[in-house]
N, C-alpha and C. Protein backbone atom coordinates (compact mmCIF):
# COMPACT_ATOMS: atom_id res chain seq x y z
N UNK A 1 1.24 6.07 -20.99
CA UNK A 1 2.60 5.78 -20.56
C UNK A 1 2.86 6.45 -19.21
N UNK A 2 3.63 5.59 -18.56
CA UNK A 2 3.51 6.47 -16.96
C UNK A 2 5.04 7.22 -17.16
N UNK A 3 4.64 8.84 -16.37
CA UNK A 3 5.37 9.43 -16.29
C UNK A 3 6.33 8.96 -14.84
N UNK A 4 7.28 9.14 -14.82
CA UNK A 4 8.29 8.14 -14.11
C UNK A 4 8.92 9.39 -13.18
N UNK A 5 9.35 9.72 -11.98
CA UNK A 5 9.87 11.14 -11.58
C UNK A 5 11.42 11.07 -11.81
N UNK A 6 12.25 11.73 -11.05
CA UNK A 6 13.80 11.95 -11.75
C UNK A 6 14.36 10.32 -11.32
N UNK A 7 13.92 9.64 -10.23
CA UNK A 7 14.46 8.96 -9.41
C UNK A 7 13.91 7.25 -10.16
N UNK A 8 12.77 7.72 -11.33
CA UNK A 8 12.55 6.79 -11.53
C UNK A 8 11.43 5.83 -10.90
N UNK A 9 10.84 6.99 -9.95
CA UNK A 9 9.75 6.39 -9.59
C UNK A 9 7.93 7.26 -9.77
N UNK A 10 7.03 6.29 -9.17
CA UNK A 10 5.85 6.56 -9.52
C UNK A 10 4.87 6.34 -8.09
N UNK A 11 4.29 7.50 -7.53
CA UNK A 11 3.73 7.29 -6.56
C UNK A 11 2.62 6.27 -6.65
N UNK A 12 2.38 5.76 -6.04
CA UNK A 12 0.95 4.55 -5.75
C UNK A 12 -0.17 4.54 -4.45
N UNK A 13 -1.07 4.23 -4.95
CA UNK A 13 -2.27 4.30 -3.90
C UNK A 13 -2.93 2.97 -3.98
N UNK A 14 -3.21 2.48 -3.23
CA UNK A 14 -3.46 1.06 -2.87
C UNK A 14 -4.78 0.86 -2.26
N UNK A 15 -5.92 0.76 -2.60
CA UNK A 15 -7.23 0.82 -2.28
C UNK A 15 -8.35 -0.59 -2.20
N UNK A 16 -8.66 -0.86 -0.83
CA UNK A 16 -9.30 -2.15 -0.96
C UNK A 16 -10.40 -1.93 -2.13
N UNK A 17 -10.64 -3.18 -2.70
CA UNK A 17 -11.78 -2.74 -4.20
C UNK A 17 -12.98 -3.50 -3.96
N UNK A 18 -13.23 -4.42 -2.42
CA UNK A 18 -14.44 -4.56 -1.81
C UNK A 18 -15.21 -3.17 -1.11
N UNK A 19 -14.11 -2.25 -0.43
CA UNK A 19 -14.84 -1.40 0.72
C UNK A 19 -14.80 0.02 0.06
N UNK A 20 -13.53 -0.13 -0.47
CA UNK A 20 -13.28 1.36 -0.80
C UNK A 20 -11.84 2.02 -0.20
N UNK A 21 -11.95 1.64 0.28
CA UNK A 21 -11.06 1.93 1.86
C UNK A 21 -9.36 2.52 1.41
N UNK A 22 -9.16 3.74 1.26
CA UNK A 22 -7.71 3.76 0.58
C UNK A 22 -6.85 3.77 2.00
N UNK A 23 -5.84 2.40 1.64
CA UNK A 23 -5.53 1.68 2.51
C UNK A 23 -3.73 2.47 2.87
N UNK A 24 -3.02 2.61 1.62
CA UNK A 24 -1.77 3.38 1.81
C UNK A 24 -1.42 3.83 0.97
N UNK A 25 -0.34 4.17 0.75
CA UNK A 25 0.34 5.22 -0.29
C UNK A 25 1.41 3.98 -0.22
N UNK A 26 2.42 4.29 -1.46
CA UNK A 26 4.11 3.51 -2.07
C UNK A 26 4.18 4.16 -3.08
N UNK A 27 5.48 3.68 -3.34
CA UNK A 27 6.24 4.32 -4.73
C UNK A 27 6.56 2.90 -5.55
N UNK A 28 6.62 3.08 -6.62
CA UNK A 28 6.93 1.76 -7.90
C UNK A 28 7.77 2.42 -8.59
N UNK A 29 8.91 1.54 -8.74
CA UNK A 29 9.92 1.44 -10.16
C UNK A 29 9.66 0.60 -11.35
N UNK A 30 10.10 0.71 -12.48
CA UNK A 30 9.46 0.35 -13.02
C UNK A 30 9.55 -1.59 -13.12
N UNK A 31 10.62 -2.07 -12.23
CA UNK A 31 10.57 -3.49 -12.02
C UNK A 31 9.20 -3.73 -11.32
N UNK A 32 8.57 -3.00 -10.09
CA UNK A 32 8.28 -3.29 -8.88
C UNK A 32 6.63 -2.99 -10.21
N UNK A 33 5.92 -2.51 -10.87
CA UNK A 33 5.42 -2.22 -11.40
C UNK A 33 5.14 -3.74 -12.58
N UNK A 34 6.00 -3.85 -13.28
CA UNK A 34 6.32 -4.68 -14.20
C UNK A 34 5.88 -6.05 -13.41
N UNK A 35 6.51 -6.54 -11.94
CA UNK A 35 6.19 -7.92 -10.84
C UNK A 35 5.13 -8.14 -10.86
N UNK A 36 4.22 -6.65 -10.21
CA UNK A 36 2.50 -6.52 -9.65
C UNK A 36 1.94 -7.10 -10.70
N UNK A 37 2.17 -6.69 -12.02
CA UNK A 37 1.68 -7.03 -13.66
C UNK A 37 1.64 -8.32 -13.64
N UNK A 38 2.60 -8.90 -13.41
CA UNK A 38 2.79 -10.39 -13.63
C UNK A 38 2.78 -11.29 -12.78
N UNK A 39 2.38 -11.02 -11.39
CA UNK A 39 2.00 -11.44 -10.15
C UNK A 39 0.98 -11.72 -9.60
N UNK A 40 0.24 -10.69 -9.94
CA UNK A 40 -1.05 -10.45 -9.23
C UNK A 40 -1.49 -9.71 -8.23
N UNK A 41 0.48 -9.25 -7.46
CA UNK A 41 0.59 -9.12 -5.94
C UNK A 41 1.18 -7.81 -6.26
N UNK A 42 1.22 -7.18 -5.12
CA UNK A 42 1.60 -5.67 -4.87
C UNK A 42 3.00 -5.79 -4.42
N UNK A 43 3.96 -5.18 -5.42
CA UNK A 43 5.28 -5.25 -4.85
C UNK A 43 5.77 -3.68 -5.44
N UNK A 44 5.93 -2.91 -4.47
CA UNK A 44 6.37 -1.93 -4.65
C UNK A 44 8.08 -1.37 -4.36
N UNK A 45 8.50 -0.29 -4.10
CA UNK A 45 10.29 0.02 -4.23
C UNK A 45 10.02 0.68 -3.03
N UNK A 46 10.76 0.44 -1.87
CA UNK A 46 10.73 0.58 -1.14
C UNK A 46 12.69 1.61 -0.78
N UNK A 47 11.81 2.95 -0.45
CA UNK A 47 12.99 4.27 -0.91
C UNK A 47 14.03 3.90 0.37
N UNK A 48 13.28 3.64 1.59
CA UNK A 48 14.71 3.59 2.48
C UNK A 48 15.33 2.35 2.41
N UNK A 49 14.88 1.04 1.95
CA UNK A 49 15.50 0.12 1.98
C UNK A 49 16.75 -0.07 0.94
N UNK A 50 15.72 0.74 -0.54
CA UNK A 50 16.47 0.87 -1.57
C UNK A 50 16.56 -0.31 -2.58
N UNK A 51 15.31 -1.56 -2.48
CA UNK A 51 15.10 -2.63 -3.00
C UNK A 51 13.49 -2.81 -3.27
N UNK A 52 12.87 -3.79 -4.13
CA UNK A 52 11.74 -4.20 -4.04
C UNK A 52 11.22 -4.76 -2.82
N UNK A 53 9.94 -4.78 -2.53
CA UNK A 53 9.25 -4.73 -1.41
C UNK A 53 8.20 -5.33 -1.49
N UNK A 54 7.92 -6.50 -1.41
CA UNK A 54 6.76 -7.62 -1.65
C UNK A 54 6.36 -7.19 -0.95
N UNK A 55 4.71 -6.96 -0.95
CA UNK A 55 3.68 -6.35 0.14
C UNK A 55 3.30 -7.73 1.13
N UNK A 56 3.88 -7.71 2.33
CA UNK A 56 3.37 -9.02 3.08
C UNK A 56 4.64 -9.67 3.30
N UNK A 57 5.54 -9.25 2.68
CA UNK A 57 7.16 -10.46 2.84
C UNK A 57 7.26 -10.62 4.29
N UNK A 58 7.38 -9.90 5.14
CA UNK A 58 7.29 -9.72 6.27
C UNK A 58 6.28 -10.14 7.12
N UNK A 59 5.20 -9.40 7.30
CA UNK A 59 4.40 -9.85 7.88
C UNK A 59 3.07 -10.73 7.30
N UNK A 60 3.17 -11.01 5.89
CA UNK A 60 2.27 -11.84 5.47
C UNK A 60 0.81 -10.77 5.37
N UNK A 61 0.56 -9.67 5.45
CA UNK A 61 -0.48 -9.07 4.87
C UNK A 61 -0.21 -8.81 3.43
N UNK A 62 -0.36 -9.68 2.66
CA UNK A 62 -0.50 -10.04 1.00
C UNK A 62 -1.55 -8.83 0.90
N UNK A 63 -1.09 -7.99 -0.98
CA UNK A 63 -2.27 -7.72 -1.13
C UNK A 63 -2.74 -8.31 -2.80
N UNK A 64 -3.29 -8.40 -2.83
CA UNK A 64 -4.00 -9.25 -4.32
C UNK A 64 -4.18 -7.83 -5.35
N UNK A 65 -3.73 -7.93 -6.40
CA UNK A 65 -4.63 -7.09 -7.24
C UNK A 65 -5.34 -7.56 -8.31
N UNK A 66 -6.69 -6.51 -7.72
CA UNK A 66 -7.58 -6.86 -9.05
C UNK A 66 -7.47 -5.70 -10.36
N UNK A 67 -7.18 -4.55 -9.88
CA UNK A 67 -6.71 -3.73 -10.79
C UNK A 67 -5.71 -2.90 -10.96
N UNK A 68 -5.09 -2.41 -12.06
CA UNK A 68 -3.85 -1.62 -11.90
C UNK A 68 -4.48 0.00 -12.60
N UNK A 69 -5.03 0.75 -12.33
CA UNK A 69 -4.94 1.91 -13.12
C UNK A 69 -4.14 3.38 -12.92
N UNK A 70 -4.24 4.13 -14.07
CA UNK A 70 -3.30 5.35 -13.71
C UNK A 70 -4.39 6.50 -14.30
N UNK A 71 -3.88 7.65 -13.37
CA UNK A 71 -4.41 8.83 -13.21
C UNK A 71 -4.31 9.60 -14.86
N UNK A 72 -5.16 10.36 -14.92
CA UNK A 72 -5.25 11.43 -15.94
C UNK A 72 -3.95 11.92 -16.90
N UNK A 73 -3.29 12.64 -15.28
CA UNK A 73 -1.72 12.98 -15.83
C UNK A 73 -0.38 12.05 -16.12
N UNK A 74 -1.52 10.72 -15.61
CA UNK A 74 0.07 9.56 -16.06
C UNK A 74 1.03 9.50 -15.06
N UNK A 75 0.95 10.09 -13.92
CA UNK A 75 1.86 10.15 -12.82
C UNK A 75 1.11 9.64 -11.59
N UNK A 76 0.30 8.80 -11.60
CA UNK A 76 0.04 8.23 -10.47
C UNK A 76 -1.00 7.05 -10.55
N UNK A 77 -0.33 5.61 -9.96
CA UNK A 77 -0.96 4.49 -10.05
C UNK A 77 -2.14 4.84 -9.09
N UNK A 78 -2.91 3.61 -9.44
CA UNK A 78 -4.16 3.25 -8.33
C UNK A 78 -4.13 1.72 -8.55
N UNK A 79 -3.60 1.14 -6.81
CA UNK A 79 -3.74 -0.39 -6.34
C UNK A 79 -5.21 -0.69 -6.52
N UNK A 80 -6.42 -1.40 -7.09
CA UNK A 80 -7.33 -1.78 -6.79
C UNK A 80 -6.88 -3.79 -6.22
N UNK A 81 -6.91 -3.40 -4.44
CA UNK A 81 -6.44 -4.81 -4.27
C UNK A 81 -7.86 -5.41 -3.06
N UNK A 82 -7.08 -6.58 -2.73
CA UNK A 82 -7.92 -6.89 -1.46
C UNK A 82 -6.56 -7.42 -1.12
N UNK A 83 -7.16 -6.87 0.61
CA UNK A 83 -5.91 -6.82 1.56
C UNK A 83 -5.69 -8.57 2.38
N UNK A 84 -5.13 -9.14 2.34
CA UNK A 84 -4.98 -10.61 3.29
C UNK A 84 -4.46 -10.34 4.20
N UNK A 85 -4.49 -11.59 4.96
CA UNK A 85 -3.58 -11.81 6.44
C UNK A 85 -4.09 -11.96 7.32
N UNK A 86 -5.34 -10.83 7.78
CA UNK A 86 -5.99 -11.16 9.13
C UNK A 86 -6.98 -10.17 8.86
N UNK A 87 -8.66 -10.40 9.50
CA UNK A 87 -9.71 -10.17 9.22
C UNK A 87 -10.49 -9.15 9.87
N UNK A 88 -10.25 -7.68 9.54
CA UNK A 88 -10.12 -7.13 8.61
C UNK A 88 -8.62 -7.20 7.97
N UNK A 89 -8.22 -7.09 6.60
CA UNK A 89 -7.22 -7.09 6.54
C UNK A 89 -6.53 -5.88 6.99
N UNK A 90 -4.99 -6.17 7.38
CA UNK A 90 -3.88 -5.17 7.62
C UNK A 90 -3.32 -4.24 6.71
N UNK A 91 -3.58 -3.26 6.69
CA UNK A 91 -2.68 -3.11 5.08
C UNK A 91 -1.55 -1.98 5.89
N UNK A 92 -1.63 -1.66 7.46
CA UNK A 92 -0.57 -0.72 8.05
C UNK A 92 0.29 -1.37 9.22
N UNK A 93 1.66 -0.91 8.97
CA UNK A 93 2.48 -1.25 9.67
C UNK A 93 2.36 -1.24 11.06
N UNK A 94 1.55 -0.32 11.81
CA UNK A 94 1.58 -0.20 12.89
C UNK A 94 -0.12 -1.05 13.36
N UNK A 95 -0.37 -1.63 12.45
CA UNK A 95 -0.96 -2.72 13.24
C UNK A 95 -2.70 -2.72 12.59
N UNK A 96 -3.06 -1.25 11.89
CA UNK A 96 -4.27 -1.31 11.49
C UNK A 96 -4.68 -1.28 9.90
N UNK A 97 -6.14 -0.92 10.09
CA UNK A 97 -6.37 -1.77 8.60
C UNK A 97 -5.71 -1.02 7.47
N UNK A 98 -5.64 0.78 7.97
CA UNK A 98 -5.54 1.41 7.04
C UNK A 98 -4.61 2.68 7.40
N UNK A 99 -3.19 2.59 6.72
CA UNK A 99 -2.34 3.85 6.94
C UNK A 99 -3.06 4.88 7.25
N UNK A 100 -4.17 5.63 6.84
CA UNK A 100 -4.83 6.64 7.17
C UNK A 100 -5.83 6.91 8.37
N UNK A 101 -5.40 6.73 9.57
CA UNK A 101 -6.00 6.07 10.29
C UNK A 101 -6.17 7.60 11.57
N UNK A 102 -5.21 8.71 10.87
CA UNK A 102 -4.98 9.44 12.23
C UNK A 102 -6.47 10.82 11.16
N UNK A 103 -7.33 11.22 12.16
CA UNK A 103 -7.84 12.91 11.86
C UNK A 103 -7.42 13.75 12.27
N UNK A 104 -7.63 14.88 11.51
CA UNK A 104 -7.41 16.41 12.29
C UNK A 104 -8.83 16.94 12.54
N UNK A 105 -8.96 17.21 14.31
CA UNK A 105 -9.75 17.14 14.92
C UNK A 105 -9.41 18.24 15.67
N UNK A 106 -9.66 19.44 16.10
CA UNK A 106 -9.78 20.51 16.72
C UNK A 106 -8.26 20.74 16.61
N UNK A 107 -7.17 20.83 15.36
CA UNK A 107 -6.37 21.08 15.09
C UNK A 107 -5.13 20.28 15.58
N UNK A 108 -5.30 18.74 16.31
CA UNK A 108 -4.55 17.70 16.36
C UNK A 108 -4.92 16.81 15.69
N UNK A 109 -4.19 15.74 15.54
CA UNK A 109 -3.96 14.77 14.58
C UNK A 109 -4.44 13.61 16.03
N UNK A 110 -5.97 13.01 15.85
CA UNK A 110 -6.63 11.84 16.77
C UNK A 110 -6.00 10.47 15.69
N UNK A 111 -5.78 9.60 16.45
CA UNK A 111 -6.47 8.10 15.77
C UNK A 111 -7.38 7.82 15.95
N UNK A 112 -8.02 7.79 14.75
CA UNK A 112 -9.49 6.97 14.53
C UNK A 112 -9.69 5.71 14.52
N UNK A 113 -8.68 5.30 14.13
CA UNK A 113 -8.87 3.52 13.87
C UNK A 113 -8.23 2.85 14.89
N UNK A 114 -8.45 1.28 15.35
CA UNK A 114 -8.26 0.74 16.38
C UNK A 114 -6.66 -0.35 15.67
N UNK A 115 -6.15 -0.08 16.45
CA UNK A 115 -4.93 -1.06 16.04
C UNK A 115 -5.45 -3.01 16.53
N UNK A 116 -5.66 -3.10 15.38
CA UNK A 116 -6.23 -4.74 14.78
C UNK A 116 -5.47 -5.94 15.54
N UNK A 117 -4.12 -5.78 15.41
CA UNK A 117 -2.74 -6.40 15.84
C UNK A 117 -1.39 -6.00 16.24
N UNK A 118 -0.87 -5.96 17.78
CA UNK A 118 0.20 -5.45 17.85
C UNK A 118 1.25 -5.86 17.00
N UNK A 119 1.57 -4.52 16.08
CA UNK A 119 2.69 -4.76 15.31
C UNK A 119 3.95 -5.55 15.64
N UNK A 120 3.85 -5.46 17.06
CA UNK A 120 5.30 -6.25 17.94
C UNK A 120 4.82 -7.94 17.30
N UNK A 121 3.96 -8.51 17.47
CA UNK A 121 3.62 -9.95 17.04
C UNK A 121 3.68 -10.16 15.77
N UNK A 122 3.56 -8.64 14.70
CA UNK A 122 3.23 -9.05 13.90
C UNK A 122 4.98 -8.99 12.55
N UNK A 123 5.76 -8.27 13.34
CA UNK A 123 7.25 -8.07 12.80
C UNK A 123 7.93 -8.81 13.82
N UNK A 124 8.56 -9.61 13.15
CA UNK A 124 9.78 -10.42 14.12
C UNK A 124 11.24 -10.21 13.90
């Protein structure tokens, strides 16, 4: 049973399940949880909007899931998806494949990853 926090939500990790690649972090309520189930698709609760959050509504980077699992302690999903839209897929707002994209590298934070698509083309 997933442990739910005060707010009613459940952190999530979203991981391509061809590469490996952990693509971002979200939070799920238990609607946005309940959709993915019966969807196929990653729709998570989105805290500043304050509504559900179809992964892709926007910019059309869909993510598919092939699996839904939860952690040990019951407090934390794992997305096993594959990412759509454009090749590699997008799964970050600012244009690359993978939210995790910045290192700490002689005690700054580098980007490693190449931005795929200017986000400006890709939010209208």
């Amino acid at each position: 049973m997933v442990q739910w926090d005060d707010q009613g939500l459940v952190p999530v990790i979203a991981q391509e399940s061809a590469s490996g690649d952990v693509l971002m972090f979200a939070w799920m309520n238990r609607e946005a949880l309940a959709r993915t189930a019966e969807l196929g698709r990653a729709v998570y609760f989105s805290r500043s909007r304050q509504r559900l959050w179809y992964k892709g509504e926007e910019s059309g980077h869909v993510q598919t899931v092939q699996e839904i699992r939860l952690d040990c302690d019951n407090d934390v999903i794992l997305l096993k998806v594959t990412q759509l839209g454009h090749e590699p897929g997008i799964a970050c707002h600012t244009g690359r494949h993978s939210c995790f994209f910045q290192r700490l590298q002689n005690g700054q934070w580098t980007p490693v990853e190449p931005v795929l698509k200017d986000p400006e083309s890709i939010y209208r």
